[in-house]
Protein backbone atom coordinates (compact mmCIF):
# COMPACT_ATOMS: atom_id res chain seq x y z
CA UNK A 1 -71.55 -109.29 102.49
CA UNK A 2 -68.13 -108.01 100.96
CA UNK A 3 -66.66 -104.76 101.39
CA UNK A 4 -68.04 -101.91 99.80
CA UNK A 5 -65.19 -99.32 98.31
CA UNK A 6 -66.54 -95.94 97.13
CA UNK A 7 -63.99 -93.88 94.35
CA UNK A 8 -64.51 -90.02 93.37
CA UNK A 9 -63.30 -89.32 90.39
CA UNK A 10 -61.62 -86.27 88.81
CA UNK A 11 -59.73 -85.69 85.39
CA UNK A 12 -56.13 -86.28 87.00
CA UNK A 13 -56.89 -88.28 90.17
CA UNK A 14 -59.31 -89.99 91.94
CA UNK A 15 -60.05 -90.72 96.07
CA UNK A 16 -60.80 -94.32 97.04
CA UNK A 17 -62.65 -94.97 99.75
CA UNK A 18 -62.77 -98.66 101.64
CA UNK A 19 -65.76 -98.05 103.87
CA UNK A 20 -64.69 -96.48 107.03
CA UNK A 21 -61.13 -97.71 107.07
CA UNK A 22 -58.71 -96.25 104.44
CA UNK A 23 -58.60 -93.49 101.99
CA UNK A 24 -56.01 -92.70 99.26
CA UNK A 25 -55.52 -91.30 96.07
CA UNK A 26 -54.85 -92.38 92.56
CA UNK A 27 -53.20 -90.78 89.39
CA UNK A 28 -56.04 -91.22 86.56
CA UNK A 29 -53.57 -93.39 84.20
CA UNK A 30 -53.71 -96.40 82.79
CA UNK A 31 -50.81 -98.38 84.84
CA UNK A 32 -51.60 -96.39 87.92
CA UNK A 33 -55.29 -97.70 87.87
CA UNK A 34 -53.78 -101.64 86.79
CA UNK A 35 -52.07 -101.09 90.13
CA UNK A 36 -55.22 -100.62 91.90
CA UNK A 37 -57.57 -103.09 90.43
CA UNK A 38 -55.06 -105.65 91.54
CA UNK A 39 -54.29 -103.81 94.54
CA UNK A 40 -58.71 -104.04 95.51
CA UNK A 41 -58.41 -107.63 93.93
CA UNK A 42 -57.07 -108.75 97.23
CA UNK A 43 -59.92 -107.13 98.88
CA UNK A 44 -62.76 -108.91 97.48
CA UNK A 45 -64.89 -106.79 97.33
CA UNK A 46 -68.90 -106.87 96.82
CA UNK A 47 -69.39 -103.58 94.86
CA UNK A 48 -66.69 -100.75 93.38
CA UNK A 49 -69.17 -97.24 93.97
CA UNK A 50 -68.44 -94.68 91.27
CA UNK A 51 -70.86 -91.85 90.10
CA UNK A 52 -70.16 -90.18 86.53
CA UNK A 53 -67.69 -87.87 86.23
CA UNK A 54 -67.98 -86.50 82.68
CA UNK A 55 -66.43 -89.57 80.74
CA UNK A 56 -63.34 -89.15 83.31
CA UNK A 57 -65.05 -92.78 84.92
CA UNK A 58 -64.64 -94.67 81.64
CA UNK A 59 -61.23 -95.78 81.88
CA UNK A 60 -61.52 -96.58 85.62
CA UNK A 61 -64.68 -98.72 84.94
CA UNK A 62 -62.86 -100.68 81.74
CA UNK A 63 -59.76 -100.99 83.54
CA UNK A 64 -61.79 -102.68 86.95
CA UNK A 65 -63.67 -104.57 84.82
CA UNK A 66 -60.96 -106.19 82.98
CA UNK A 67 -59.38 -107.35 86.18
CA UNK A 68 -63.13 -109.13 86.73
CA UNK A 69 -64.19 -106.15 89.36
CA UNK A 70 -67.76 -105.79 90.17
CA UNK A 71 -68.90 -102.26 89.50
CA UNK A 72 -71.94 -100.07 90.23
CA UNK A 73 -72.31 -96.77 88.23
CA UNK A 74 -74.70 -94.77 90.73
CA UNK A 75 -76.46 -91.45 89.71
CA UNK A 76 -75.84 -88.79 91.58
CA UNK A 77 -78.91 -87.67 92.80
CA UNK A 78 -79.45 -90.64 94.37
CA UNK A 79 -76.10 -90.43 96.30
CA UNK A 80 -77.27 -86.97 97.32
CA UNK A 81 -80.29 -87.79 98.86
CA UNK A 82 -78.41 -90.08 100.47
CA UNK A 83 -75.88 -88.27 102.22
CA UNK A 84 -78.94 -85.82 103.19
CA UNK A 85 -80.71 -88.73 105.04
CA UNK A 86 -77.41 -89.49 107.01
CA UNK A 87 -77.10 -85.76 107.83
CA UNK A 88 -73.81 -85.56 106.29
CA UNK A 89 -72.88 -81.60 105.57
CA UNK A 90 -69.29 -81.35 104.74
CA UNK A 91 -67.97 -81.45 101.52
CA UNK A 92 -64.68 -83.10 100.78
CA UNK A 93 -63.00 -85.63 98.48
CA UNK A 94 -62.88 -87.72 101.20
CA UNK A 95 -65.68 -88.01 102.23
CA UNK A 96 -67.04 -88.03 98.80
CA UNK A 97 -65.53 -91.56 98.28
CA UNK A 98 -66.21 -92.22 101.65
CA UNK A 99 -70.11 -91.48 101.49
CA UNK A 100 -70.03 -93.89 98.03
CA UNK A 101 -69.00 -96.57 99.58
CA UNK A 102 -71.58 -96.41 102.94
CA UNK A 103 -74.06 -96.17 99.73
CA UNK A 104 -72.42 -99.32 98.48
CA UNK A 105 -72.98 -101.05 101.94
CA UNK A 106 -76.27 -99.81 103.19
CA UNK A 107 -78.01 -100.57 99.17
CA UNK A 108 -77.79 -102.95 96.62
CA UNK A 109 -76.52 -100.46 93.88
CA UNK A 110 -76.83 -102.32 90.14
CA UNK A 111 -73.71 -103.65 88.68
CA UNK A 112 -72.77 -102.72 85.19
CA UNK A 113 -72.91 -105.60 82.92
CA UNK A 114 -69.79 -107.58 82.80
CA UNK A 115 -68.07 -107.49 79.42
CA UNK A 116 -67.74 -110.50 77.12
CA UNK A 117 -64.84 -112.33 76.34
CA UNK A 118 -64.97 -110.31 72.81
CA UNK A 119 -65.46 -106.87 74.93
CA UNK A 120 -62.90 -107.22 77.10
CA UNK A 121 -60.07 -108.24 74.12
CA UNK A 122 -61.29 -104.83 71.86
CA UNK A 123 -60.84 -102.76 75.51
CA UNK A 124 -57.55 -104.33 76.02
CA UNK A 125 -56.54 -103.58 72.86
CA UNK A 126 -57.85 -99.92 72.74
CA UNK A 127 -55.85 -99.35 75.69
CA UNK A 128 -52.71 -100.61 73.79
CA UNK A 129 -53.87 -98.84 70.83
CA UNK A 130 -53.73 -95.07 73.37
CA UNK A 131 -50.73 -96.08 74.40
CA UNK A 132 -49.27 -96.20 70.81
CA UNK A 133 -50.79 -93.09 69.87
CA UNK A 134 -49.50 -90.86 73.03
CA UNK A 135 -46.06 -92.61 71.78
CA UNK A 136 -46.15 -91.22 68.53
CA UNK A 137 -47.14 -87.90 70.29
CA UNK A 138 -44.07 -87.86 71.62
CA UNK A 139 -41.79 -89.11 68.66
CA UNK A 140 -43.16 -86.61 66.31
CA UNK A 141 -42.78 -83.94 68.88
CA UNK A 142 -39.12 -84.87 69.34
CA UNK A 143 -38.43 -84.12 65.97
CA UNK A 144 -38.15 -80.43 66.21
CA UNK A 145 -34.82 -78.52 65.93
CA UNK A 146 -33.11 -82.13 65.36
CA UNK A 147 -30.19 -83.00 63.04
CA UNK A 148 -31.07 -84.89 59.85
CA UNK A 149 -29.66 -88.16 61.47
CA UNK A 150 -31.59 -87.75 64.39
CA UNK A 151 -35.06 -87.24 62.04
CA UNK A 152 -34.68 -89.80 59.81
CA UNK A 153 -33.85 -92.13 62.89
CA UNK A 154 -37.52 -90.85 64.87
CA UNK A 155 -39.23 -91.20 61.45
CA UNK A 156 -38.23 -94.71 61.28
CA UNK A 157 -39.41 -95.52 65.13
CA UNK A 158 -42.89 -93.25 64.50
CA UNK A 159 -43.44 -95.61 60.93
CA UNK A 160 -43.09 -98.92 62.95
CA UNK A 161 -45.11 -97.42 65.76
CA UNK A 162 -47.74 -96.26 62.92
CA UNK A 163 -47.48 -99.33 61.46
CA UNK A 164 -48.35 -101.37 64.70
CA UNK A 165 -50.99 -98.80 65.88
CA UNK A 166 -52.51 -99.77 61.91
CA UNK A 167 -52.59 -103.51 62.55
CA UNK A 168 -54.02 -103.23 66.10
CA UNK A 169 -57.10 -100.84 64.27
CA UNK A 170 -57.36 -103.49 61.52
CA UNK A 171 -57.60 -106.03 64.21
CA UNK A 172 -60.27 -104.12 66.25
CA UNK A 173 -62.29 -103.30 63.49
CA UNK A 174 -62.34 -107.81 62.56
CA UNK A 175 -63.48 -108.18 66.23
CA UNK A 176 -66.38 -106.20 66.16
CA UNK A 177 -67.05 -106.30 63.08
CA UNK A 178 -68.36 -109.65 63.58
CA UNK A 179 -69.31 -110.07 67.15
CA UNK A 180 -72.86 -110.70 67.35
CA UNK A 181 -72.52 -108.12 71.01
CA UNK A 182 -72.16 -105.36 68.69
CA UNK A 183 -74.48 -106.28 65.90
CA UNK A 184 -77.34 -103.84 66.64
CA UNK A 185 -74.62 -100.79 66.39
CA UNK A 186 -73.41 -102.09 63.38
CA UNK A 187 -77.09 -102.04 61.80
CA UNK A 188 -77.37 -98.37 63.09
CA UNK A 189 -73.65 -97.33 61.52
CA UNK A 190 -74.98 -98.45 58.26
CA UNK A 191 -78.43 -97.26 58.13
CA UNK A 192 -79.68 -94.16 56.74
CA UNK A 193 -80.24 -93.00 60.66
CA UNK A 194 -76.38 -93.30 61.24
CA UNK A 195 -75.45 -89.84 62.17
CA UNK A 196 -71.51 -89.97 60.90
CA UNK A 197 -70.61 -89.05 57.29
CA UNK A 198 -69.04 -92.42 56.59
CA UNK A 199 -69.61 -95.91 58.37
CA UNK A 200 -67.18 -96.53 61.23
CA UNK A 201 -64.82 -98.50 60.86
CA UNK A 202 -65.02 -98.35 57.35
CA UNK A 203 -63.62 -94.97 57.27
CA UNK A 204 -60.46 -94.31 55.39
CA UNK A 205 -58.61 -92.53 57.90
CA UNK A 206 -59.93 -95.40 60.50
CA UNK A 207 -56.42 -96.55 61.88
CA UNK A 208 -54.30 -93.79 61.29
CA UNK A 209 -52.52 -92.46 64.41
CA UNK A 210 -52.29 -89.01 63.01
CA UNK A 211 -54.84 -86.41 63.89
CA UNK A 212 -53.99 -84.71 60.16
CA UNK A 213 -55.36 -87.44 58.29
CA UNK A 214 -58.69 -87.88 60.54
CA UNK A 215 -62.00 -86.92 58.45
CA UNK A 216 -64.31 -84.35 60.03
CA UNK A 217 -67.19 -86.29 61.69
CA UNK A 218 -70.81 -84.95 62.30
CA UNK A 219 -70.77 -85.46 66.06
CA UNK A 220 -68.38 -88.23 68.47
CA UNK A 221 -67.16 -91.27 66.45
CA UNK A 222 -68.52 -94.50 68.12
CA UNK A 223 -65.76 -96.17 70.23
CA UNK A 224 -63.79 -97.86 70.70
């Protein structure tokens, strides 16, 4: 059997755990984690350990996935009741990760499903998609208190970064729009029971990078 390799997860960091051997910690970002999905790829490894962390897990699991890492999303009861039956008392991040990945080793925690070619080019493309919208974060936040050479100079960075972020929605909405993995939400999204005021991704402000421009929705949009 491979090694097992337990992770605790928080909203800035997380602990990994390689059995009994090695602990460290990781900066919750997107190139940070890219560094340690190739970093584990070395490792082989039979299971990645992770319990849910209030959505914080979702970007670790898509980014391990993409780099073809085999992932177990455990609830944390059972984890629990398995540190109890070891006898395990103290508390730590640690030993959180550490205690994951004994769980990994001494059961056969379920993998999640592995994503389909399809999947895996919408989540790579999301990603790229964040990125372009924390970029225009920043440009438009830059343009305070600037001279009018410096503004018109941002605005004409943020409109090709708008523009890109546009094409990459347009391009994400074509994918799964018509890939048969996504075909039961799309019946949902444009039946009577859909619970959003207008069908995603038909939605006219679908694509904009601008907050501004975003129509109030009854409840979370569906991702990606």
């Amino acid at each position: 059997m491979g090694t097992a390799i337990g992770i605790d997860i928080h909203k800035a960091s997380l602990v990994v755990a390689v059995e009994d051997t090695s602990t460290w910690t990781v900066a919750r970002t997107e190139a940070a984690l890219t560094t340690l999905a190739i970093k584990l790829q070395t490792l082989r490894p039979a299971v990645i350990v992770l319990e849910p962390s209030g959505g914080y897990e979702q970007l670790v699991i898509e980014v391990l996935q993409r780099h073809q890492l085999p992932v177990a999303r455990v609830h944390p009861r059972q984890v629990r009741a398995f540190i109890r039956g070891l006898g395990v008392q103290a508390k730590s991040d640690r030993l959180d990760a550490r205690m994951l990945a004994r769980f990994g080793t001494m059961t056969t925690p379920r993998l999640l499903p592995v994503p389909t070619l399809v999947q895996q080019r919408v989540a790579a493309l999301s990603a790229w998609r964040r990125t372009l919208r924390a970029a225009i974060a920043a440009k438009t936040h830059q343009l305070q208190n600037q001279p009018a050479e410096v503004v018109a100079s941002i605005e004409r960075v943020i409109a090709g970064l708008e523009t890109e972020y546009a094409a990459i929605s347009k391009t994400i909405a074509a994918l799964v729009a018509t890939a048969p993995e996504w075909a039961r939400t799309r019946a949902i999204l444009a039946s009577d029971r859909s619970p959003w005021p207008c069908c995603w991704p038909n939605c006219p402000s679908w694509g904009s990078a601008r907050p501004e421009t975003w129509r109030p929705w009854s409840g979370s949009p569906p991702s990606p």
